[in-house]
Protein backbone atom coordinates (compact mmCIF):
# COMPACT_ATOMS: atom_id res chain seq x y z
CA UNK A 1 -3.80 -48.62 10.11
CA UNK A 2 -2.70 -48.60 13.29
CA UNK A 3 -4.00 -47.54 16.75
CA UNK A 4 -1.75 -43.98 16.32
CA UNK A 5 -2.63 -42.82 13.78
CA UNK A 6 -6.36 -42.97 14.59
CA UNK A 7 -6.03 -41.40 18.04
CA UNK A 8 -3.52 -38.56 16.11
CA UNK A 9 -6.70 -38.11 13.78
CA UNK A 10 -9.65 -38.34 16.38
CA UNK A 11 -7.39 -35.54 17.98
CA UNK A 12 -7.38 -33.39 14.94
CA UNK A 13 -11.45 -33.66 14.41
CA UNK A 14 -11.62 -33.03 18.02
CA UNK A 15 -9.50 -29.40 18.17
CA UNK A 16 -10.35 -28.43 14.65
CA UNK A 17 -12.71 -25.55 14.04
CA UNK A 18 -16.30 -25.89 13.77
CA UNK A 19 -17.51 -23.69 11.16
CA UNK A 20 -18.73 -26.23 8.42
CA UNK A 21 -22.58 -25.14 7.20
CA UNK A 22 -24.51 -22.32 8.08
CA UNK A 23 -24.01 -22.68 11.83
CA UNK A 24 -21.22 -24.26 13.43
CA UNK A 25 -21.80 -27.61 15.59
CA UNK A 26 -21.17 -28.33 19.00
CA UNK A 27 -18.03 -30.68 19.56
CA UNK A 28 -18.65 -34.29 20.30
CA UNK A 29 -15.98 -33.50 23.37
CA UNK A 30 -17.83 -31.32 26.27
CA UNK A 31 -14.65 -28.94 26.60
CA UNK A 32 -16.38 -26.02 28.37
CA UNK A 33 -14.05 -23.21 26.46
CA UNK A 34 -14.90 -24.71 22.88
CA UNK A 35 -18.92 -24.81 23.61
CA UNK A 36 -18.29 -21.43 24.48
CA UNK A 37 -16.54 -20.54 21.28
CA UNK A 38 -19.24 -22.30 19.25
CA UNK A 39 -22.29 -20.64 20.93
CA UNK A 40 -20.22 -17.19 20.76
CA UNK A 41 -20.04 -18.16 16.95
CA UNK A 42 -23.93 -18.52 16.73
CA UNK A 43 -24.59 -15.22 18.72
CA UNK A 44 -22.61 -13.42 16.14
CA UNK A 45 -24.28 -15.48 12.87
CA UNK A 46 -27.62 -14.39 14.91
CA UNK A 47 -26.75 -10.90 15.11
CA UNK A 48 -25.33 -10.66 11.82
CA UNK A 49 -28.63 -11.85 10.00
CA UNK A 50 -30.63 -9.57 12.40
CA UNK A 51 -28.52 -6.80 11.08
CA UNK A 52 -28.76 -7.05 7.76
CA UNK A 53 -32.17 -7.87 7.83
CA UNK A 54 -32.86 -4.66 9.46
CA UNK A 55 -30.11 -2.64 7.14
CA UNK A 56 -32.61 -3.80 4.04
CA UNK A 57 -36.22 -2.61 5.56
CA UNK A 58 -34.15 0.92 6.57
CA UNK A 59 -32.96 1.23 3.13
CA UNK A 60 -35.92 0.13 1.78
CA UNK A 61 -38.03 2.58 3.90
CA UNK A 62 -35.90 5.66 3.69
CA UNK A 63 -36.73 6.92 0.75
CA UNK A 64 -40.50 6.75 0.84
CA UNK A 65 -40.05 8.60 4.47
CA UNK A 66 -38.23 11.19 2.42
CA UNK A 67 -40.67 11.46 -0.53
CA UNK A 68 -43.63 11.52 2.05
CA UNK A 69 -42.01 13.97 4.47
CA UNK A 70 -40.48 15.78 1.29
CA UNK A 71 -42.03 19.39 2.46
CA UNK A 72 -39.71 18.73 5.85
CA UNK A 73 -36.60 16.93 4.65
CA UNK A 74 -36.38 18.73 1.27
CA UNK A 75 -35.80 22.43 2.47
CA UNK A 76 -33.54 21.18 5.61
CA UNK A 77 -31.46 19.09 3.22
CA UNK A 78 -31.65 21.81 0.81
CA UNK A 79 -30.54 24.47 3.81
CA UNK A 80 -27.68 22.23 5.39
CA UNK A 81 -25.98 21.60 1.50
CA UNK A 82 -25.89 25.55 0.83
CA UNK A 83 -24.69 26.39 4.09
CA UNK A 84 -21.46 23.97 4.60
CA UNK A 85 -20.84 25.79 0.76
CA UNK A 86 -20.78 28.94 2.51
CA UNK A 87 -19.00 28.02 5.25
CA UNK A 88 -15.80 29.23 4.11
CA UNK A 89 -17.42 32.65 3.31
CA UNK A 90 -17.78 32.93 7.07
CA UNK A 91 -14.80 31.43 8.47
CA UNK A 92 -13.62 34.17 6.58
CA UNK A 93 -15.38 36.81 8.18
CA UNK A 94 -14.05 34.99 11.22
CA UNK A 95 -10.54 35.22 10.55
CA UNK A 96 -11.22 38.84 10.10
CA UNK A 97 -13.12 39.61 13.79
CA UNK A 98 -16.18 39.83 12.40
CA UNK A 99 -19.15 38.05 15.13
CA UNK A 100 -20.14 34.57 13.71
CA UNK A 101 -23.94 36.03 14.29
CA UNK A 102 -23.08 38.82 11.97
CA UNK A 103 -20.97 36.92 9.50
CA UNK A 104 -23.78 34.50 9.34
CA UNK A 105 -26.05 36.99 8.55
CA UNK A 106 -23.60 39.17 5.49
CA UNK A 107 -23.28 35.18 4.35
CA UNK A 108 -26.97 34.93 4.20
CA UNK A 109 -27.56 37.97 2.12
CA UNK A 110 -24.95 37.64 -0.05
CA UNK A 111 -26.61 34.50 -0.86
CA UNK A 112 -30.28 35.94 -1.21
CA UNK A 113 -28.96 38.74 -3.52
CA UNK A 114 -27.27 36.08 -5.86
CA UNK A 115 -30.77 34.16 -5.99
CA UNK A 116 -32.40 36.86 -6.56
CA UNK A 117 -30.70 38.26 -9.54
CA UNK A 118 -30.39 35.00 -10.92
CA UNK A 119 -34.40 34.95 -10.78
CA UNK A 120 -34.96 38.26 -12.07
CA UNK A 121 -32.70 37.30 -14.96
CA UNK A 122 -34.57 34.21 -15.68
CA UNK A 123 -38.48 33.65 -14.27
CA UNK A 124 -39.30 37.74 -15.58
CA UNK A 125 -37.89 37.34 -18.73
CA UNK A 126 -39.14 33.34 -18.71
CA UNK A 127 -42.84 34.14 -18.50
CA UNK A 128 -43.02 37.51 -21.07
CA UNK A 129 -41.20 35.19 -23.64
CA UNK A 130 -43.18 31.69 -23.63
CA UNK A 131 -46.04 33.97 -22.94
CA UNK A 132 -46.19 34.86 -26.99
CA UNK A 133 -45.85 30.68 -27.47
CA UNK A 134 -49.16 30.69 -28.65
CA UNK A 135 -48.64 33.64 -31.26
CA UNK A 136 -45.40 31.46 -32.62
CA UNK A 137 -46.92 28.15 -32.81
CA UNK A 138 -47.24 28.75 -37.06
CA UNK A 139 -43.29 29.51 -37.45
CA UNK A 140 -42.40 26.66 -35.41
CA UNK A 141 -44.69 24.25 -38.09
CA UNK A 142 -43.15 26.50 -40.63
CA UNK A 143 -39.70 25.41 -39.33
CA UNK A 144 -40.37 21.80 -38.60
CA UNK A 145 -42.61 21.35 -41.49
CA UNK A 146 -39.56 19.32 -43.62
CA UNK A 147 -39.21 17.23 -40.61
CA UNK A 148 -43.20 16.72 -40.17
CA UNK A 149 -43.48 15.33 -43.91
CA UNK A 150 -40.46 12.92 -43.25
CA UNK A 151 -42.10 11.10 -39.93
CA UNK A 152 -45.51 11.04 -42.03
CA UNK A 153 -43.96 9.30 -44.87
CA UNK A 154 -42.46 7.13 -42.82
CA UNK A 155 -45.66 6.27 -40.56
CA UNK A 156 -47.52 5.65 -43.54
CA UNK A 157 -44.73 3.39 -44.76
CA UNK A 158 -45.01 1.63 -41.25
CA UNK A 159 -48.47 1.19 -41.69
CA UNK A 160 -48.98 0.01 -45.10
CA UNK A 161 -46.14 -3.03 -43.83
CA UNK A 162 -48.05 -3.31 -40.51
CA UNK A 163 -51.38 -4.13 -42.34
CA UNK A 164 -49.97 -6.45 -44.94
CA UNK A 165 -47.99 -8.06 -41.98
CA UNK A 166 -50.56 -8.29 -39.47
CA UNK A 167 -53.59 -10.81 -39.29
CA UNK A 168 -57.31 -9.53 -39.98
CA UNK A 169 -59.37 -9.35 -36.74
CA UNK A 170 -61.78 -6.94 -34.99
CA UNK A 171 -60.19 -3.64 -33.84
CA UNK A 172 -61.09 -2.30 -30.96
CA UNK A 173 -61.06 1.33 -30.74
CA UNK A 174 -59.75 3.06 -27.95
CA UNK A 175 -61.80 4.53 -25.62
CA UNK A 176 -61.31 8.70 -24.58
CA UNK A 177 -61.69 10.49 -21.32
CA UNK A 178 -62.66 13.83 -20.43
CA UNK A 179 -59.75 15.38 -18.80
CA UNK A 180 -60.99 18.15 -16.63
CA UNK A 181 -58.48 21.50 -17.71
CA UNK A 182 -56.06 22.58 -15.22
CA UNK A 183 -57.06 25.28 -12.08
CA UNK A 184 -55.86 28.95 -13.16
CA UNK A 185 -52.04 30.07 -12.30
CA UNK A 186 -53.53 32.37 -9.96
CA UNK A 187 -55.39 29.66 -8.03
CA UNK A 188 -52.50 27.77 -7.96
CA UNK A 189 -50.26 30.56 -6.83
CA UNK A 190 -52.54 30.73 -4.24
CA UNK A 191 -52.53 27.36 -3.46
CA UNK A 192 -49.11 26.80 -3.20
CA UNK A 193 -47.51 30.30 -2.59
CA UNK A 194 -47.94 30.01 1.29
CA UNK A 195 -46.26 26.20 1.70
CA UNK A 196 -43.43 27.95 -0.69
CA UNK A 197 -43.27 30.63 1.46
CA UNK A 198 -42.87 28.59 4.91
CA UNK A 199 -39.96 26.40 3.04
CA UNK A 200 -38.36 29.08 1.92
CA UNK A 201 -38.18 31.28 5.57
CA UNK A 202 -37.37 27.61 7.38
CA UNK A 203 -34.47 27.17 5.00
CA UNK A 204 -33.01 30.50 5.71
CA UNK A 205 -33.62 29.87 9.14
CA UNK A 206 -31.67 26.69 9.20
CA UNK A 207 -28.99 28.16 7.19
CA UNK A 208 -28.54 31.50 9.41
CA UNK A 209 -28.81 29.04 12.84
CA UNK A 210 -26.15 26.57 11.06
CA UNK A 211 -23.55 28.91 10.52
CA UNK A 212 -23.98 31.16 13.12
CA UNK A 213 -23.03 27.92 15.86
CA UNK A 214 -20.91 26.40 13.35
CA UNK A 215 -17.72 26.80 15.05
CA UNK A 216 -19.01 26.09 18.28
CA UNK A 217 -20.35 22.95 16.83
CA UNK A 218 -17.41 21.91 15.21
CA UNK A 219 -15.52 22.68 18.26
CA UNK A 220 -18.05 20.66 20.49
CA UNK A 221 -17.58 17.24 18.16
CA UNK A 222 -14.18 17.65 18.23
CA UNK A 223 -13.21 18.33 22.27
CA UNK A 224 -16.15 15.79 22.95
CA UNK A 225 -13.94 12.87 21.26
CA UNK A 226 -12.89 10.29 24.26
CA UNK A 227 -8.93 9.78 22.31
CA UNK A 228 -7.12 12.36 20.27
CA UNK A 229 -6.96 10.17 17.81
CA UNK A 230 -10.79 10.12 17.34
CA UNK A 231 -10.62 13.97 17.93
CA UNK A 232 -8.45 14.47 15.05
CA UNK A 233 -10.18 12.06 12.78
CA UNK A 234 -13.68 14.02 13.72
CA UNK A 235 -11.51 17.18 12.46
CA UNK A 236 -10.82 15.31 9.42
CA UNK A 237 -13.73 14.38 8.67
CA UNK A 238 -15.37 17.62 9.36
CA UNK A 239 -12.99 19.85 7.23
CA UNK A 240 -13.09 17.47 4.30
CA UNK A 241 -16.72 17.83 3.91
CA UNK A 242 -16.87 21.31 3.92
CA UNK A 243 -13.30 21.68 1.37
CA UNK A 244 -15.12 19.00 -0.40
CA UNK A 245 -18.77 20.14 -1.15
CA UNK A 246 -17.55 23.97 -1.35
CA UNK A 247 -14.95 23.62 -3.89
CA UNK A 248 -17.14 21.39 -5.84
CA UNK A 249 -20.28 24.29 -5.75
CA UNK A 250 -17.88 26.81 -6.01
CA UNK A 251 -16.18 25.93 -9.24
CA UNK A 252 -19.51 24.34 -11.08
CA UNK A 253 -20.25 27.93 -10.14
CA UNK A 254 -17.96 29.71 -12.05
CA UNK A 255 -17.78 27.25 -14.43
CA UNK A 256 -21.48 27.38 -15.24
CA UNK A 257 -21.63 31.46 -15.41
CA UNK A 258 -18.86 31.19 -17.82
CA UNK A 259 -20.65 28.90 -19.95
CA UNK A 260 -23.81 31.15 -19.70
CA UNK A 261 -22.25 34.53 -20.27
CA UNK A 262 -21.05 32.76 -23.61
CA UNK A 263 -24.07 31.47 -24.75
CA UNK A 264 -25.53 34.59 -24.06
CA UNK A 265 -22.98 36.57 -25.87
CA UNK A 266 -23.34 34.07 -28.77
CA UNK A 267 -27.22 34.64 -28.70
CA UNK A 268 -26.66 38.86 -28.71
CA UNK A 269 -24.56 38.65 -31.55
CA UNK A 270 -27.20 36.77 -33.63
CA UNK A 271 -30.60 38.87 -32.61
CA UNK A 272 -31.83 36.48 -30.04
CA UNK A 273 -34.29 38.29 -28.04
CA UNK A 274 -33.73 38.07 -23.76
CA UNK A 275 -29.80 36.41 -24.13
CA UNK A 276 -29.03 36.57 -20.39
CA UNK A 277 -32.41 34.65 -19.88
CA UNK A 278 -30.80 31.86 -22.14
CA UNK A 279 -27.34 32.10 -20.23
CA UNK A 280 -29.14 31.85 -16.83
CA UNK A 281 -31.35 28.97 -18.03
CA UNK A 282 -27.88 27.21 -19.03
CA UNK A 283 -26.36 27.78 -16.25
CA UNK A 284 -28.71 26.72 -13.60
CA UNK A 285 -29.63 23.45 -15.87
CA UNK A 286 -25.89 22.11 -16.04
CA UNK A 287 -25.73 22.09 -12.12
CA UNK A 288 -27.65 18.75 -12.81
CA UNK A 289 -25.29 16.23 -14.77
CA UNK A 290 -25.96 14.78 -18.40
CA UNK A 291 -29.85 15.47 -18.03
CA UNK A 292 -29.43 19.70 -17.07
CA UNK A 293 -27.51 19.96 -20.69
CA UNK A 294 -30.06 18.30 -22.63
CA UNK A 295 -33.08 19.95 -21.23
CA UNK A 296 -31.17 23.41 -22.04
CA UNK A 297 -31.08 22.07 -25.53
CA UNK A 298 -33.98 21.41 -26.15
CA UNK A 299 -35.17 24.61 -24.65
CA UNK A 300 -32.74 26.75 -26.41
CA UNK A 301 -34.11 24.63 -30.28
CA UNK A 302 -37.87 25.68 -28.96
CA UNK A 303 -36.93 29.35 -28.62
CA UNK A 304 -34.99 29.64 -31.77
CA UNK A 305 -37.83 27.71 -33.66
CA UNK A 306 -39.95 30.63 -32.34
CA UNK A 307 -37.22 33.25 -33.36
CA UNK A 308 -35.59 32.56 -36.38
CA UNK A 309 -37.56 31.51 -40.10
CA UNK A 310 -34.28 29.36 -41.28
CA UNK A 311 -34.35 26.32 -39.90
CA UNK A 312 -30.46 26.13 -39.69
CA UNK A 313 -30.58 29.37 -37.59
CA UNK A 314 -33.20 27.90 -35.48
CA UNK A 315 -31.61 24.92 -34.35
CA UNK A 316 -27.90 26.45 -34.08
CA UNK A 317 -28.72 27.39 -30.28
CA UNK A 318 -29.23 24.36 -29.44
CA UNK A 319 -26.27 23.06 -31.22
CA UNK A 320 -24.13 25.67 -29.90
CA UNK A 321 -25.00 24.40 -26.15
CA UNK A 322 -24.12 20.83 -27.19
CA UNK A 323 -20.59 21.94 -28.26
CA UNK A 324 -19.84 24.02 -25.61
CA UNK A 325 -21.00 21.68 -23.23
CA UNK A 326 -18.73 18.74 -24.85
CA UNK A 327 -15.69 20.93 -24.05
CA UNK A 328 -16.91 22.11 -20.55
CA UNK A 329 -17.71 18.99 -19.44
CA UNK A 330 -14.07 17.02 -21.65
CA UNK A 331 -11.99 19.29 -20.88
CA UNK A 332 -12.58 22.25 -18.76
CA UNK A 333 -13.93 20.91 -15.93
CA UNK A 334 -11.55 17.69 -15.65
CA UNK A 335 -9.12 19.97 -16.02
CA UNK A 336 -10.21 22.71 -13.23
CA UNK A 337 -12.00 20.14 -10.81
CA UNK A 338 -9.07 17.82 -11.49
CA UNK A 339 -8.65 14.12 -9.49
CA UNK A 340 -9.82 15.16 -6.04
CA UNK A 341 -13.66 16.01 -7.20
CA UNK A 342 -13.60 12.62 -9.28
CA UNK A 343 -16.80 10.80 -9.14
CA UNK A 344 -18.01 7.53 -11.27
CA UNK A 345 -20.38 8.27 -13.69
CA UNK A 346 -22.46 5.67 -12.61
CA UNK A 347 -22.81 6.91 -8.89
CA UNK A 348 -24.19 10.17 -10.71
CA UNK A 349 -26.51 8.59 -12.63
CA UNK A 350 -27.69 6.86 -10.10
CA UNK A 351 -28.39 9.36 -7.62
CA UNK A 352 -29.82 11.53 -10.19
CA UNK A 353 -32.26 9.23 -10.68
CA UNK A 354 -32.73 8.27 -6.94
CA UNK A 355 -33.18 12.15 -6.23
CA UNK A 356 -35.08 13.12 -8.55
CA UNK A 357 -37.77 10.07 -8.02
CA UNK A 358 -37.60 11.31 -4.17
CA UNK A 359 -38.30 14.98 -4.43
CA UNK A 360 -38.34 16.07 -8.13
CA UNK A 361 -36.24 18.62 -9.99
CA UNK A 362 -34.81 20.01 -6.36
CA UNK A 363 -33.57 16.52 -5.57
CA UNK A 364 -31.96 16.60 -9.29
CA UNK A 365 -29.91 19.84 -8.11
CA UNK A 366 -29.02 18.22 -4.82
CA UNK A 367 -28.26 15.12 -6.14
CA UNK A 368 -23.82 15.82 -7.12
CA UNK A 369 -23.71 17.67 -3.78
CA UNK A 370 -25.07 15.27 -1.74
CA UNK A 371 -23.19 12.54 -3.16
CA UNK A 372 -20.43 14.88 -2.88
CA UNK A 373 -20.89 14.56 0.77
CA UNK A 374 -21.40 11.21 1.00
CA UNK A 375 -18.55 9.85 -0.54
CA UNK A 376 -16.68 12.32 1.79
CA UNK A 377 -17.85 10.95 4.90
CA UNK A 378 -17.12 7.31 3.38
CA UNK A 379 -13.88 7.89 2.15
CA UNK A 380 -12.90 9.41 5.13
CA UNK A 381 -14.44 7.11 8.33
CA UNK A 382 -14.16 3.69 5.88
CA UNK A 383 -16.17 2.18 3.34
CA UNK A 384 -18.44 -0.57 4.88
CA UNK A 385 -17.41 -4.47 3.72
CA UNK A 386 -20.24 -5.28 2.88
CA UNK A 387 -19.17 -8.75 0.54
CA UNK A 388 -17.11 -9.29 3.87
CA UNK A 389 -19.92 -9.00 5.97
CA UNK A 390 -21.97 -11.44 3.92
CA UNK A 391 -19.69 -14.19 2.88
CA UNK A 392 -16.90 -13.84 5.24
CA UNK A 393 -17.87 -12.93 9.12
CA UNK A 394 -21.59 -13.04 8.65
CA UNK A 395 -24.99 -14.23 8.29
CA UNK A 396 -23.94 -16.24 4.56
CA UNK A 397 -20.88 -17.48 5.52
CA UNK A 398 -20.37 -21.11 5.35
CA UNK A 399 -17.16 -23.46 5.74
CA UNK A 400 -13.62 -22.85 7.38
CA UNK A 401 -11.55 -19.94 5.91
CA UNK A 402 -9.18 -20.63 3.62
CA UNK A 403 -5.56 -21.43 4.29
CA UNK A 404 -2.63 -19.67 3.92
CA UNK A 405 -1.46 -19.52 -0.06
CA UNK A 406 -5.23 -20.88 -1.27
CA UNK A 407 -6.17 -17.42 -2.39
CA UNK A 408 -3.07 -16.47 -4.05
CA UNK A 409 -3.00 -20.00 -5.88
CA UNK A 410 -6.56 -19.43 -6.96
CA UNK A 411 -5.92 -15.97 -8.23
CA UNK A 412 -2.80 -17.07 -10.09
CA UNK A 413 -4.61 -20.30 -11.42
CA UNK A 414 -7.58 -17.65 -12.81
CA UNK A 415 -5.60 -15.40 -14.45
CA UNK A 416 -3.34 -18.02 -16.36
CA UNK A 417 -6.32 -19.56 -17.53
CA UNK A 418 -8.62 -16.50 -18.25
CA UNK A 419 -11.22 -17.51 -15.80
CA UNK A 420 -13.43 -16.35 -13.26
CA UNK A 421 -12.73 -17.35 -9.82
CA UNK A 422 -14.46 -20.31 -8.40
């Protein structure tokens, strides 16, 4: 080999780029500009492991914050969701000179009215009917009797194979505790009524003081943008969150009294005593995905076990929610809501679950609109990179990039052969 050739390659080692392990190397060479590339290389791996360390304990610690602050985050999440849905109730008003103090205000009461009539349909007629429970606890044996024999036949099936299965030895029986009974209602209504009470008249508070500066607001993040560019993206942003979360609460809205004005038609016509209690308890449980329709049939088989002597006729509420959920959910509401509201299923379940650990059945409710919201913002500013960020630019990533063609031949050479990418 000559004495070229080995200068040519020296050369090559010298200028290429020094990003092989975890942190890059400092040339052999002292050029001045490529120690200063390097160290600027190690400043950013630095930074980058910093950050994500930091981006794990704040998503590790946010949501015991919000389950341990849940009587302060829960009605102001609570407050902001319902009023961007109302927001286009006001810039209504707006449009038609009505004062954004006052609009706020006819926004707000529309909104208490609704809640209220929805909880005079359901908690009054709620607590009179599962108030006679214990009078109707022999026709619901009656009812479920068939149903009782099977599962004892069958446990004393299990049992008779689990003892012939099992090995002899001691048995050690279990040991009971005394369970003190639960305080009276009224103690607890006592209790709790004035925390209830604060939430509530904070909530409104935040929802009156939210729309009535809303447009100054909205104004103020806009005009306070340093580029038009970032002042119309702020716009964006801004007005697809609101069209977003509105249209989605508005049409689960109609689409859920709908589906409770049928059931409680259906329920009428075959002697069901307090129908619109049903239809409101339908309604207000299929705001939460997959879970809301279950518990509202198994509620609606309870009450017509404590109704109806047939067991056929007991159980056809609840079967009659099933099938009119299946269509709502298959092909009314894909069909209303259409692409623009699409959400994966897992996301939902998900933050159903994440929700609902946080702050209970509220969190359940808030769960779609806040995810909803979310994706909005996301969607709208940029999802974060976040495989870039590990293998690519930051903290994990090891080795030069890859040349020109390498992923393309890689890509090609994985889906000729059926396998995953190396």
């Amino acid at each position: 080999m000559d004495d070229t050739s080995i200068d040519m390659r020296e050369e090559e080692a010298r200028f290429a780029p020094p990003t092989v392990g975890p942190f890059p190397r400092l040339p052999a060479a002292a050029d001045p500009d490529e120690m200063m590339m390097v160290l600027a290389m190690r400043r950013d791996r630095i930074l980058a492991t910093l950050t994500l360390f930091a981006g794990i304990g704040l998503a590790l610690a946010t949501p015991f914050a919000l389950k341990a602050g849940a009587e302060f985050f829960l009605p102001t999440t609570a407050a902001l969701v319902i009023a961007i849905a109302l927001v286009p109730i006001l810039e209504w008003f707006e449009r038609h000179r009505v004062p954004s103090a006052l609009a706020a205000l006819v926004c707000i009461l529309l909104f208490l009215l609704a809640a209220n009539i929805a909880l005079a349909a359901i908690v009054v007629p709620a607590v009179e009917f599962f108030r006679k429970l214990p009078e109707r606890i022999d026709r619901i044996q009656m009812n479920i009797a068939p149903l009782i024999d099977l599962y004892s036949s069958l446990e004393r099936y299990l049992n008779r194979a689990v003892r012939h299965l099992a090995s002899p030895g001691p048995v050690r029986t279990a040991q009971t505790t005394a369970v003190a009974p639960p305080s009276s209602i009224l103690e607890l209504a006592a209790t709790s009524a004035p925390t209830a009470i604060v939430q509530v008249f904070f909530g409104i508070l935040v929802i009156y003081f939210f729309l009535a500066g809303w447009t100054r607001l909205r104004r103020r993040t806009i005009t306070s943008r340093s580029s038009f560019g970032g002042a119309m993206a702020t716009a964006r942003v801004i007005q697809h969150v609101v069209d977003d979360t509105a249209a989605y609460l508005g049409t689960i809205t109609v689409i859920n009294l709908a589906l409770g004005l049928l059931v409680s038609g259906v329920l009428w016509t075959m002697g069901m005593p307090y129908p619109l209690m049903w239809g409101g308890i339908v309604a207000l449980l299929n705001y939460v995905p997959y879970f809301g329709p279950i518990a509202a049939a198994l509620l609606l088989g309870l009450g017509g076990l404590m109704t109806f002597r047939d067991i056929w006729a007991a159980l056809f509420p609840a079967f009659l929610m099933i099938g009119c959920h299946l269509v709502e959910a298959n092909a009314i509401t894909p069909l209303i809501v259409g692409r623009r509201l699409t959400i994966n299923p897992i996301l939902i379940l998900i933050s159903i679950s994440f929700w609902s650990w946080v702050w209970g059945t509220p969190g359940a409710l808030l769960a779609v609109p806040l995810l909803i919201i979310l994706q909005t913002v996301l969607g709208a500013v940029g999802k974060p990179d976040i495989a870039g960020f590990l293998f690519e630019h930051g903290a994990m990533a090891k080795g030069a990039p890859p040349k020109s063609g390498e992923v393309e031949e890689s890509l090609a050479k994985s889906v000729d052969s059926h396998e995953p990418l190396t």
